[in-house]
Every structure is written in structure tokens, then in C-alpha cells.
PDB file of N, CA and C in Angstrom:
ATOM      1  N   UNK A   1      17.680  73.674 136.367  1.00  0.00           N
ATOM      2  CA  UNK A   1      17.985  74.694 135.377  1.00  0.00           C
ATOM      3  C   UNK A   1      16.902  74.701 134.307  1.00  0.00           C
ATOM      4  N   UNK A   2      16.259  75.916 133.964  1.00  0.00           N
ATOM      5  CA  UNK A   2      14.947  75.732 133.128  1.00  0.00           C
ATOM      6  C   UNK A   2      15.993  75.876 131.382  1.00  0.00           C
ATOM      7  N   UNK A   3      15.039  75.513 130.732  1.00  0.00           N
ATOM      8  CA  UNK A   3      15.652  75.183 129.543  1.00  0.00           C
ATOM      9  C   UNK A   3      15.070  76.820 129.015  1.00  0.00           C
ATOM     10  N   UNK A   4      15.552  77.339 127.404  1.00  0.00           N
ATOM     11  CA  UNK A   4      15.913  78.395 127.556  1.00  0.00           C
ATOM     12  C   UNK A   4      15.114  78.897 125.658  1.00  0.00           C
ATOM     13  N   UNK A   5      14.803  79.253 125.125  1.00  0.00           N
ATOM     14  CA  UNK A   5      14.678  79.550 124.114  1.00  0.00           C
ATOM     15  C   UNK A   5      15.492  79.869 122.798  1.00  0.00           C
ATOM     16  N   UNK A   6      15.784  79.173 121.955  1.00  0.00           N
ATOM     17  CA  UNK A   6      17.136  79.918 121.611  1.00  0.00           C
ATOM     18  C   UNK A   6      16.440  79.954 120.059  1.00  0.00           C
ATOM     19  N   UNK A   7      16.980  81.377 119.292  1.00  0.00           N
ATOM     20  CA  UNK A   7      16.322  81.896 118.057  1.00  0.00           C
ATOM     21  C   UNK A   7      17.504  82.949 117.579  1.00  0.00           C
ATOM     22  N   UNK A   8      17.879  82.437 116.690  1.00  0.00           N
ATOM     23  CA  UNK A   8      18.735  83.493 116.130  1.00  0.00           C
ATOM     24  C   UNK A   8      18.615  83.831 114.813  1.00  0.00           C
ATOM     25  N   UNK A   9      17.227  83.239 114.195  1.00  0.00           N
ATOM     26  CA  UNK A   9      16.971  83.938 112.719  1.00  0.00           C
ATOM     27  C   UNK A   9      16.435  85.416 113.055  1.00  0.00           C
ATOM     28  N   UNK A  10      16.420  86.017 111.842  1.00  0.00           N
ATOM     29  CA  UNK A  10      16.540  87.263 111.406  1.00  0.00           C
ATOM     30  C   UNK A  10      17.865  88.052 112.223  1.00  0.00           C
ATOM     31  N   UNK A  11      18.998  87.175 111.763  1.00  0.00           N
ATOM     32  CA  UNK A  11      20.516  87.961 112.208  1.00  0.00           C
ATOM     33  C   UNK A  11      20.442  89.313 111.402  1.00  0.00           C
ATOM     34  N   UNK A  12      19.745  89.565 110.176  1.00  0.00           N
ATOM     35  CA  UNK A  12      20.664  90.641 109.032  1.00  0.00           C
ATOM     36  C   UNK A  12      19.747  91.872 109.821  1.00  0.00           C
ATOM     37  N   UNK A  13      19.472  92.002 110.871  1.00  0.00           N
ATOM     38  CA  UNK A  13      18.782  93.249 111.211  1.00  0.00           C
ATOM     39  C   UNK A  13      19.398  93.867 112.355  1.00  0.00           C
ATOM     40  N   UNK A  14      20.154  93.209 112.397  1.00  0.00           N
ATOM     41  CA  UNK A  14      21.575  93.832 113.877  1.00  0.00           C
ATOM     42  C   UNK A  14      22.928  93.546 113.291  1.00  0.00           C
ATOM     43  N   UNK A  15      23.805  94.585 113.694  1.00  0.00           N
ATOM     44  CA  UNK A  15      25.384  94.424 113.324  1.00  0.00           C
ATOM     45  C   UNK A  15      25.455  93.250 114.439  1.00  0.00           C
ATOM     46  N   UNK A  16      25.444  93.492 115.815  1.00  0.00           N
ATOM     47  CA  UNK A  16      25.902  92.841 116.843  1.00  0.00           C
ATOM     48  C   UNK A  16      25.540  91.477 116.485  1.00  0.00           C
ATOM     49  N   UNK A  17      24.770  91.047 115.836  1.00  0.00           N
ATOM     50  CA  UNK A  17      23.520  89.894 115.786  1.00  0.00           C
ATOM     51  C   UNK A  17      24.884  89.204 114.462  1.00  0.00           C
ATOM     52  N   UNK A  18      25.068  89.977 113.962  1.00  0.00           N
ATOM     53  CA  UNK A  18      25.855  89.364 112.628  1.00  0.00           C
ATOM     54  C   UNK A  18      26.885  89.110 112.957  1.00  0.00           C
ATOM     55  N   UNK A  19      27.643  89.902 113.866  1.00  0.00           N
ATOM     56  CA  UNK A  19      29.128  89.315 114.627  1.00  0.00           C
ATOM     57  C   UNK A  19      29.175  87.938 115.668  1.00  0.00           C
ATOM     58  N   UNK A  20      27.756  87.650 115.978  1.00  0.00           N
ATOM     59  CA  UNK A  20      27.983  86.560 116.765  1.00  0.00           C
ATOM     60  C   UNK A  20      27.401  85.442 115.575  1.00  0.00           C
ATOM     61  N   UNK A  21      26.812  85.374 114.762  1.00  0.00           N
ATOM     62  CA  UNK A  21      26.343  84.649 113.942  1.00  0.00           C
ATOM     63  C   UNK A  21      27.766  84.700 112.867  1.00  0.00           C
ATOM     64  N   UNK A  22      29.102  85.448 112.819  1.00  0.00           N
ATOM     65  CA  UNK A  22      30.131  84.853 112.345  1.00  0.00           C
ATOM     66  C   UNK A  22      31.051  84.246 112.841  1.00  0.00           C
ATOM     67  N   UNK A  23      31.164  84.471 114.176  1.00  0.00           N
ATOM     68  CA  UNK A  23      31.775  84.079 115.070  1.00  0.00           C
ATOM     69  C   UNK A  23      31.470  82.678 115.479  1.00  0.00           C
ATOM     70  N   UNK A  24      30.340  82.354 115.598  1.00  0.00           N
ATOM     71  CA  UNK A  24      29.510  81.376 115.772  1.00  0.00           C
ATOM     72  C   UNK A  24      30.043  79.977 114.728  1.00  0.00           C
ATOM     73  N   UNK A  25      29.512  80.794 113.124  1.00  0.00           N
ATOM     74  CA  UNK A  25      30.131  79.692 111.911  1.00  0.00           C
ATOM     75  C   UNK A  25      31.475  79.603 112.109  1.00  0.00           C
ATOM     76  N   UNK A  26      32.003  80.422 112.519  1.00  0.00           N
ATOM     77  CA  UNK A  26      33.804  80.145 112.450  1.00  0.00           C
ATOM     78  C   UNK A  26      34.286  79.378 113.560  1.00  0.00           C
ATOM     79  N   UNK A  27      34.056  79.710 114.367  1.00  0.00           N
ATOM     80  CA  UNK A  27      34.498  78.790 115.569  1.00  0.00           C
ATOM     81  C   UNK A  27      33.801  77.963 116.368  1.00  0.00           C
ATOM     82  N   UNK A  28      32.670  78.181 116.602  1.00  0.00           N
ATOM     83  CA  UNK A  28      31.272  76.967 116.900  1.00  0.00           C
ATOM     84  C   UNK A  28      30.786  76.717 115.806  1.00  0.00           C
ATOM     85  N   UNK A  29      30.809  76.085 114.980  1.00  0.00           N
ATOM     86  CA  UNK A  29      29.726  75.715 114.139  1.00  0.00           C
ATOM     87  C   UNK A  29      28.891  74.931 114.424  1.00  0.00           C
ATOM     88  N   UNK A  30      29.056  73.970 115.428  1.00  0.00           N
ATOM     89  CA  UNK A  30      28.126  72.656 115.914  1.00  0.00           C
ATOM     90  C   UNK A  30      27.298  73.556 117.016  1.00  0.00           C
ATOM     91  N   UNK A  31      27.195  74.517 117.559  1.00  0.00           N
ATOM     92  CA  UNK A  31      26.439  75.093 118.011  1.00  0.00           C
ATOM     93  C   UNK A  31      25.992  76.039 117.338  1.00  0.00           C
ATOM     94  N   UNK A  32      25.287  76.612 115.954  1.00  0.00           N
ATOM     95  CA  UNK A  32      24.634  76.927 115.315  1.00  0.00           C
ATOM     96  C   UNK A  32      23.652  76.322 115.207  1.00  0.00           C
ATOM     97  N   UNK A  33      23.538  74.596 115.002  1.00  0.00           N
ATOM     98  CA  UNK A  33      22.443  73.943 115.059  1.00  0.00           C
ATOM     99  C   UNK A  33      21.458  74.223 116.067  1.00  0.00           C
ATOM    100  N   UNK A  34      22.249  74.251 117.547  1.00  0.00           N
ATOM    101  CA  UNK A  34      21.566  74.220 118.676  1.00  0.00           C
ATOM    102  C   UNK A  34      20.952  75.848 118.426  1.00  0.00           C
ATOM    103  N   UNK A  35      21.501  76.613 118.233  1.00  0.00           N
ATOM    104  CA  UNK A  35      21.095  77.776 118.264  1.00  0.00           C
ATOM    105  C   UNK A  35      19.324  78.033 117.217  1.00  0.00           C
ATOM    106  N   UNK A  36      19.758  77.071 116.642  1.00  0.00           N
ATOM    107  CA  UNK A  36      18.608  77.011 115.181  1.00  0.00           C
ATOM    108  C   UNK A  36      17.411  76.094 115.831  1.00  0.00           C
ATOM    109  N   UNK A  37      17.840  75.727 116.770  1.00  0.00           N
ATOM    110  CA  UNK A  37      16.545  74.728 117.268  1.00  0.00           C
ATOM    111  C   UNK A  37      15.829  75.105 118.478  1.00  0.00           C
ATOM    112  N   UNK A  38      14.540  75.512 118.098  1.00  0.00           N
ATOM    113  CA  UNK A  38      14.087  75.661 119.165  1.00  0.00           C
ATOM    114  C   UNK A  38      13.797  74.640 120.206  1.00  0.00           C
ATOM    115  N   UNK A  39      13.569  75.640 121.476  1.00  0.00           N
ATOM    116  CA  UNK A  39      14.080  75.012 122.855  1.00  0.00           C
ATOM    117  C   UNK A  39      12.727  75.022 123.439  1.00  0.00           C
ATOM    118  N   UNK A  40      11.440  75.642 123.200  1.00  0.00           N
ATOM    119  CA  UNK A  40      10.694  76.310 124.110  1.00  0.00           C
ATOM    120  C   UNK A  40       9.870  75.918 125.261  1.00  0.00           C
ATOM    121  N   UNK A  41      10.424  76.078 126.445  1.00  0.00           N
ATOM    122  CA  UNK A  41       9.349  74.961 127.528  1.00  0.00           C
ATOM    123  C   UNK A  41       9.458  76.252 128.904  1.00  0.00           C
ATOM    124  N   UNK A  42       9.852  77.167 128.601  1.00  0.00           N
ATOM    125  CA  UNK A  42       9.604  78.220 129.489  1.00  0.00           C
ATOM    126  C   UNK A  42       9.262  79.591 128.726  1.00  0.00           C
ATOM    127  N   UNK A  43       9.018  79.777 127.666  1.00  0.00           N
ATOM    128  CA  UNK A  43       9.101  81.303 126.812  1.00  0.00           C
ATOM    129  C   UNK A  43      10.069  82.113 126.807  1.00  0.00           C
ATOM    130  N   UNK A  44      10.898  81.704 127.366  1.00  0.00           N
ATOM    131  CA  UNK A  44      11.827  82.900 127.733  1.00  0.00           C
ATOM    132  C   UNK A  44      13.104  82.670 126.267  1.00  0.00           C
ATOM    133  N   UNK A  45      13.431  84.564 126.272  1.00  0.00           N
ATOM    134  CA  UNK A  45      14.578  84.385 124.871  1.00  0.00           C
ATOM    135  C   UNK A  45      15.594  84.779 125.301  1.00  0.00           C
ATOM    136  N   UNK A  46      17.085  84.346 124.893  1.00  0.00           N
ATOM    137  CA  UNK A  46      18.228  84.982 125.069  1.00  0.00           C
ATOM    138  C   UNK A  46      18.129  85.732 123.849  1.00  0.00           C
ATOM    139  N   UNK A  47      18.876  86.933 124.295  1.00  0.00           N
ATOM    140  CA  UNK A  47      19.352  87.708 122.738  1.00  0.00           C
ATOM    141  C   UNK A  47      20.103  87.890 122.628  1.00  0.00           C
ATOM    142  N   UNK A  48      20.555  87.818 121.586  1.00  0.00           N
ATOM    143  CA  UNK A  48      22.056  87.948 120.895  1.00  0.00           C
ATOM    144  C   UNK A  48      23.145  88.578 121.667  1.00  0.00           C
ATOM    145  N   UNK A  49      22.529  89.897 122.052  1.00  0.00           N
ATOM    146  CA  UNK A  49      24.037  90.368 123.340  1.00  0.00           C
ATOM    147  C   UNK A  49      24.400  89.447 124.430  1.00  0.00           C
ATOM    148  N   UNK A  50      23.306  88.516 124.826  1.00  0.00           N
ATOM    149  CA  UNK A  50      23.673  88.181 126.210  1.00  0.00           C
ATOM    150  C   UNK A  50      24.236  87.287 125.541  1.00  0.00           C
ATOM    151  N   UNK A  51      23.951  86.154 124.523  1.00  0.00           N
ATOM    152  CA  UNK A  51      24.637  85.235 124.319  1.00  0.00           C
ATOM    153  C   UNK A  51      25.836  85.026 124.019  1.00  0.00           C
ATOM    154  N   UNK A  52      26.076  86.570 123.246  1.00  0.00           N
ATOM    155  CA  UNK A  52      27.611  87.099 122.774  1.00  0.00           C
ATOM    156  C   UNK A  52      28.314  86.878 124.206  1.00  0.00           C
ATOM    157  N   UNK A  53      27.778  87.215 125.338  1.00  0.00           N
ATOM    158  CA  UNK A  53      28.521  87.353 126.600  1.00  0.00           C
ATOM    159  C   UNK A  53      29.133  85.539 127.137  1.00  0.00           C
ATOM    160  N   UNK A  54      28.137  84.876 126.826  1.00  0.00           N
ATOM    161  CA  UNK A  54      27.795  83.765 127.512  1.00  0.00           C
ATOM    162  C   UNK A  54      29.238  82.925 126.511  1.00  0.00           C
ATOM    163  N   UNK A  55      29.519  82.928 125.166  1.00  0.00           N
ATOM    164  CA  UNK A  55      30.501  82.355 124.330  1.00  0.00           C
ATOM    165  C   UNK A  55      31.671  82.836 124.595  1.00  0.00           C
ATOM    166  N   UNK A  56      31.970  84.384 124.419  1.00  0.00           N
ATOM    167  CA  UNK A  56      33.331  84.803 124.345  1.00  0.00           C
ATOM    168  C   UNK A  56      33.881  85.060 125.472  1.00  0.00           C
TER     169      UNK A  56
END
């Protein structure tokens, strides 16, 4: 499984981006960190929709 990029600053420029970044503090919060840390060993990014998919 290749490891994955994960970046979720600049949330305030998407609604969608802001619903998973509250959703996120409210009910994951220990995965905010992970979300805040980059991963990068393949370039590749999830974005916010897919990840919305991947949690709820």
C-alpha cells in the first residue's frame, strides 16, 4: 500500500473542506494531527471530498 499525501491547510477556501475539518475536530480529533502531517513518498494528494468519503 503506497503511503499517501495528506494536506488539509488552507480549509477556509472550500465549504466542503470546512465540513470535514469540523467534523474531523469533533469526532476525530487525533486524526487531525495525522491529517496535518505530511506523508510524502509518492506525490500523490487526497482531497478533501475523497477523504470526506473515506471517514463518514
Amino acid at each position: 500500500m503506497e503511503n499517501i499525501f495528506w494536506n488539509v491547510r488552507g480549509l477556509m477556501e472550500n465549504e466542503k473542506q470546512l465540513d470535514l475539518k469540523f467534523f474531523l475536530k469533533e469526532h476525530k480529533p487525533a486524526f487531525v494531527s495525522l491529517l496535518e502531517t505530511k506523508l510524502n513518498a509518492t506525490g500523490h494528494k487526497v482531497l478533501a471530498h475523497k477523504l470526506w468519503r473515506l471517514i463518514s
